[in-house]
N, C-alpha and C. Protein backbone atom coordinates (compact mmCIF):
# COMPACT_ATOMS: atom_id res chain seq x y z
N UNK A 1 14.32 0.43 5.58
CA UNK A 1 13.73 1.71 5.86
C UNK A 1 12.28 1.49 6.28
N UNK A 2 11.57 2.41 6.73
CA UNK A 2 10.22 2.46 7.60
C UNK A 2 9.35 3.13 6.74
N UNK A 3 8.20 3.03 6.52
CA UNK A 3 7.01 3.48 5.53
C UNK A 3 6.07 3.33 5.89
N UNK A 4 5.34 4.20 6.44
CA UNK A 4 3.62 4.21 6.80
C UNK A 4 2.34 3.72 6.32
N UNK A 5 1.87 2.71 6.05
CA UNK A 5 1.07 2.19 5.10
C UNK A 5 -0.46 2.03 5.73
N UNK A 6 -1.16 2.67 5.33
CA UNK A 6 -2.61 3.14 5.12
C UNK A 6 -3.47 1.96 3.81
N UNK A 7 -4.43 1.56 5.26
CA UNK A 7 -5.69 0.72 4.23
C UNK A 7 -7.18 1.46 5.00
N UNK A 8 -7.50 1.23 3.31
CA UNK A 8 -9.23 2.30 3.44
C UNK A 8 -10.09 1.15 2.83
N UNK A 9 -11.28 1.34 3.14
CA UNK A 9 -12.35 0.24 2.81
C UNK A 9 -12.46 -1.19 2.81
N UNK A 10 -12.31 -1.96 2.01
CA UNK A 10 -12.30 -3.45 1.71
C UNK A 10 -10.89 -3.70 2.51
N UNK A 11 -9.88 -3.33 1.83
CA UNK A 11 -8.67 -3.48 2.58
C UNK A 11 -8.57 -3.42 3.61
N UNK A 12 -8.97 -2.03 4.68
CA UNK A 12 -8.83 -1.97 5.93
C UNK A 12 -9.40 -3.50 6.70
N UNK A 13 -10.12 -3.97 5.74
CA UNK A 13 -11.28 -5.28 6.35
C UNK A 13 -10.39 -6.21 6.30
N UNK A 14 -9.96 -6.46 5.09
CA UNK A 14 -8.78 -7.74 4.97
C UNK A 14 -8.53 -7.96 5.95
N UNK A 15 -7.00 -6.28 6.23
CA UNK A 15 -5.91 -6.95 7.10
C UNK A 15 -6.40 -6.52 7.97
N UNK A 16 -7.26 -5.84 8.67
CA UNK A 16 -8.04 -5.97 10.30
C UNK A 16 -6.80 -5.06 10.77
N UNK A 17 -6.88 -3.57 9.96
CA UNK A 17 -6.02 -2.60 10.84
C UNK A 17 -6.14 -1.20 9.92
N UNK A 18 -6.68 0.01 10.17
CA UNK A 18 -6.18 1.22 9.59
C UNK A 18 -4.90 1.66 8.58
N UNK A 19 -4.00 1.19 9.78
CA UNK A 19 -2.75 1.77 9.51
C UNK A 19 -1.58 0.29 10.41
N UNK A 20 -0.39 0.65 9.34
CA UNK A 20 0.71 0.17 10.14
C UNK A 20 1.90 0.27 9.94
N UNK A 21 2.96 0.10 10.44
CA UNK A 21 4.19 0.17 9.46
C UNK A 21 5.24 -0.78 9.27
N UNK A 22 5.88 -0.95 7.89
CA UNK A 22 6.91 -1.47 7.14
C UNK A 22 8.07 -1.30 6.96
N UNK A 23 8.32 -2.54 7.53
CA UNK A 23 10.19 -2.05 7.33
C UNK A 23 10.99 -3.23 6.18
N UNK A 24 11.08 -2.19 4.66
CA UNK A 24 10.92 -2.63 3.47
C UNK A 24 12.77 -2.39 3.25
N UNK A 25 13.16 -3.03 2.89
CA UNK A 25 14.49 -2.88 1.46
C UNK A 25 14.66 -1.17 0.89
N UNK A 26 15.56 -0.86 0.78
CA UNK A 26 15.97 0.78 0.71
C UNK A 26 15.77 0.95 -0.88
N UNK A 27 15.20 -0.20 -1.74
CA UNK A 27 15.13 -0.25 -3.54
C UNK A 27 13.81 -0.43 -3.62
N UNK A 28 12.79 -0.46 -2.78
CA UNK A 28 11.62 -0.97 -3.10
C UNK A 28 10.50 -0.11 -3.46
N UNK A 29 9.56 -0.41 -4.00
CA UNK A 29 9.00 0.32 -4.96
C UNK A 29 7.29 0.17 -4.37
N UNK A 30 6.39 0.60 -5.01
CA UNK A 30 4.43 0.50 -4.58
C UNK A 30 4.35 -0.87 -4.86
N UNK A 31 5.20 -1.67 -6.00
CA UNK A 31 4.93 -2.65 -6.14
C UNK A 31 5.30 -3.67 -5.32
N UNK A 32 6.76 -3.46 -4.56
CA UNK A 32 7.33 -4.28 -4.03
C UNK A 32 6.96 -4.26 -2.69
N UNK A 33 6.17 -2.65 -2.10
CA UNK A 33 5.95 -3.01 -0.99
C UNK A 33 4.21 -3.74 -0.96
N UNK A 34 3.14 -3.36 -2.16
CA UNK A 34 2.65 -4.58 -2.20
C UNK A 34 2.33 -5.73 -1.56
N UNK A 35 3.07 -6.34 -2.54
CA UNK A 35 3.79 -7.72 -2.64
C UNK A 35 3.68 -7.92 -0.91
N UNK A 36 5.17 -7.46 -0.56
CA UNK A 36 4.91 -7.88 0.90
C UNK A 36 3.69 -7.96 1.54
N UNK A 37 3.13 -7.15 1.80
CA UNK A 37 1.52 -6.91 1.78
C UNK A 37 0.65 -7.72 1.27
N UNK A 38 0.76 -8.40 0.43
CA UNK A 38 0.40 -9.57 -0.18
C UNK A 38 0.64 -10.83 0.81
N UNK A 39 2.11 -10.92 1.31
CA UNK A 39 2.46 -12.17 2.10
C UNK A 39 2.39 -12.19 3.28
N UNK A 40 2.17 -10.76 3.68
CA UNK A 40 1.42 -11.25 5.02
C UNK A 40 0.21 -11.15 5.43
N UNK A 41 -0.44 -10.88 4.22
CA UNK A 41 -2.20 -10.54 3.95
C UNK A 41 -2.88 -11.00 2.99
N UNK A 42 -2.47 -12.48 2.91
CA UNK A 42 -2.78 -13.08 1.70
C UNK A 42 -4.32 -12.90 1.28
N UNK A 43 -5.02 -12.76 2.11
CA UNK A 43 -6.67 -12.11 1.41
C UNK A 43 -6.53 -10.70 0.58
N UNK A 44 -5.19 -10.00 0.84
CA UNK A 44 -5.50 -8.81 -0.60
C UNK A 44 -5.57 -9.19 -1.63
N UNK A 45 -6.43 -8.84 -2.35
CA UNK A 45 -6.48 -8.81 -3.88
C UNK A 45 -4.99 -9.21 -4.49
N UNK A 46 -5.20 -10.44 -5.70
CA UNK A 46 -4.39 -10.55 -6.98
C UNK A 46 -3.53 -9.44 -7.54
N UNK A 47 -4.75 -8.67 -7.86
CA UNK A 47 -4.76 -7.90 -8.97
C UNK A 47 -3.88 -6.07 -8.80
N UNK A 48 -3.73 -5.37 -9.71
CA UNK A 48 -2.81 -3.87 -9.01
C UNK A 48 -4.14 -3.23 -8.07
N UNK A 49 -3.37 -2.60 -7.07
CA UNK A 49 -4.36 -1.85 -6.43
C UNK A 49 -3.64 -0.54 -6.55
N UNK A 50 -4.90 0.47 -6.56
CA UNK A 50 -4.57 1.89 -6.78
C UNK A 50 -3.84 2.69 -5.61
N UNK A 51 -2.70 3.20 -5.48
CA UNK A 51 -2.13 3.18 -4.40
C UNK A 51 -1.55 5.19 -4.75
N UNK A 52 -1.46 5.70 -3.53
CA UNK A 52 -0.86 7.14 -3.21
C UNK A 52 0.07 6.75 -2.32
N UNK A 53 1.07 7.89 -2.66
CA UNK A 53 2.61 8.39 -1.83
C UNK A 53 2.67 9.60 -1.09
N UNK A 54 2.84 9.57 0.10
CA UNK A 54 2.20 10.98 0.75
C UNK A 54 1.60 12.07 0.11
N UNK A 55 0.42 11.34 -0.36
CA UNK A 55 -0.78 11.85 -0.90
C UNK A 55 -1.10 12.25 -2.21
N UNK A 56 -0.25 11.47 -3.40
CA UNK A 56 -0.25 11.73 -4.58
C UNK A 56 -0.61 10.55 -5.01
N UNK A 57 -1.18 10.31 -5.81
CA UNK A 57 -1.77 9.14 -6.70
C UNK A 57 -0.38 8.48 -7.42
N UNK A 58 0.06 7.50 -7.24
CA UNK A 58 1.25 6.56 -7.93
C UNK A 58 1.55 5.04 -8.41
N UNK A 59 2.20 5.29 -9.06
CA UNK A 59 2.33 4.34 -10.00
C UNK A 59 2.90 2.90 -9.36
N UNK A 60 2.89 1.81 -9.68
CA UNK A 60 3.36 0.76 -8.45
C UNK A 60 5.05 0.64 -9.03
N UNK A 61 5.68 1.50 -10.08
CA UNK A 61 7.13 1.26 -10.10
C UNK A 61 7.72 2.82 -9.40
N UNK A 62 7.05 3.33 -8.22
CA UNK A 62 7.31 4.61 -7.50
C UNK A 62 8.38 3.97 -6.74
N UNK A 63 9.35 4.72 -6.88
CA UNK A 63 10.23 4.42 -5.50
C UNK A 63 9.77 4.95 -4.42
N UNK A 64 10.21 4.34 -3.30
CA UNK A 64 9.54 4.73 -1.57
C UNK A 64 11.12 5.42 -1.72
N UNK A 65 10.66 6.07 -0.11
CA UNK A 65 11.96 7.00 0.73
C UNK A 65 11.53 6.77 2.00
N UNK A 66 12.24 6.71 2.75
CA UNK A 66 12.20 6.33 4.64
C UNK A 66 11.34 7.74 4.97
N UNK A 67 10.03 6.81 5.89
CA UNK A 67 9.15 8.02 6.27
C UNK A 67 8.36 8.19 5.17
N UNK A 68 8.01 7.35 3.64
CA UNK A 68 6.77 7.67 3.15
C UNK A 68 5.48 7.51 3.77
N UNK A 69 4.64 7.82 3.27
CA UNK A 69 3.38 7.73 3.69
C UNK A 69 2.68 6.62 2.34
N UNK A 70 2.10 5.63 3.02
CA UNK A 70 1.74 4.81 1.32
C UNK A 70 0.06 4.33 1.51
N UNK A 71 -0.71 4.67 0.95
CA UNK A 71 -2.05 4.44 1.15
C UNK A 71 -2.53 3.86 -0.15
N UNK A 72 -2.95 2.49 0.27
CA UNK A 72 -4.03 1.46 -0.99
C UNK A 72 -5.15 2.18 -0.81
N UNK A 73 -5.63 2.04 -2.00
CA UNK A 73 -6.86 2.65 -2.61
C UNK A 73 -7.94 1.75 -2.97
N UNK A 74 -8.99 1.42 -2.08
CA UNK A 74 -9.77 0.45 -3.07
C UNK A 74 -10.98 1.12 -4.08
N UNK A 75 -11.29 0.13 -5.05
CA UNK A 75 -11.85 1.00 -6.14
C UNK A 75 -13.49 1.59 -5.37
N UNK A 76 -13.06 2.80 -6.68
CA UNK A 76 -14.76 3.64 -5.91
C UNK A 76 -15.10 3.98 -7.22
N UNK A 77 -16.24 5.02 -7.17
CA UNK A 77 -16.84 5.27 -8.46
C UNK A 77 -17.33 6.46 -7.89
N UNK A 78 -17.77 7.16 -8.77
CA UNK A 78 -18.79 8.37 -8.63
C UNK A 78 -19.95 9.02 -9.69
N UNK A 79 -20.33 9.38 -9.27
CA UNK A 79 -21.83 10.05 -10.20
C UNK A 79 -22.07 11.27 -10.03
């Protein structure tokens, strides 16, 4: 299935792109699409990154659906 995946800040820098899309396993999850994300962007971060599902803040054991929208979050702060 196909999934829209959105990088903002540090990330967008990594992988040297806004936006792009994934064509992931029909079981896969924030974590699993990740991961992939991981192997073909091996400069992302180790560690969990904060990630939304057409536009909700989620957990990395979220299941995807064909046509999500999936946006990494890198950390921010506020005052």
């Amino acid at each position: 299935m196909k999934v829209k995946v959105l990088f903002f800040g540090r990330y967008r820098e990594l992988v040297g792109a806004s936006q792009l899309e994934a064509d992931v396993p029909a079981d896969t999850d924030v974590a699993g699409l990740l991961e992939q994300m991981r192997q073909r962007y091996p400069s992302l971060p180790p560690f969990p990154v904060p990630a939304a599902v057409n536009a909700e803040f989620a957990g990395p054991q979220r299941a995807l659906s064909e046509g999500d929208e999936v946006a990494f979050l890198p950390s921010f702060s506020g005052g």
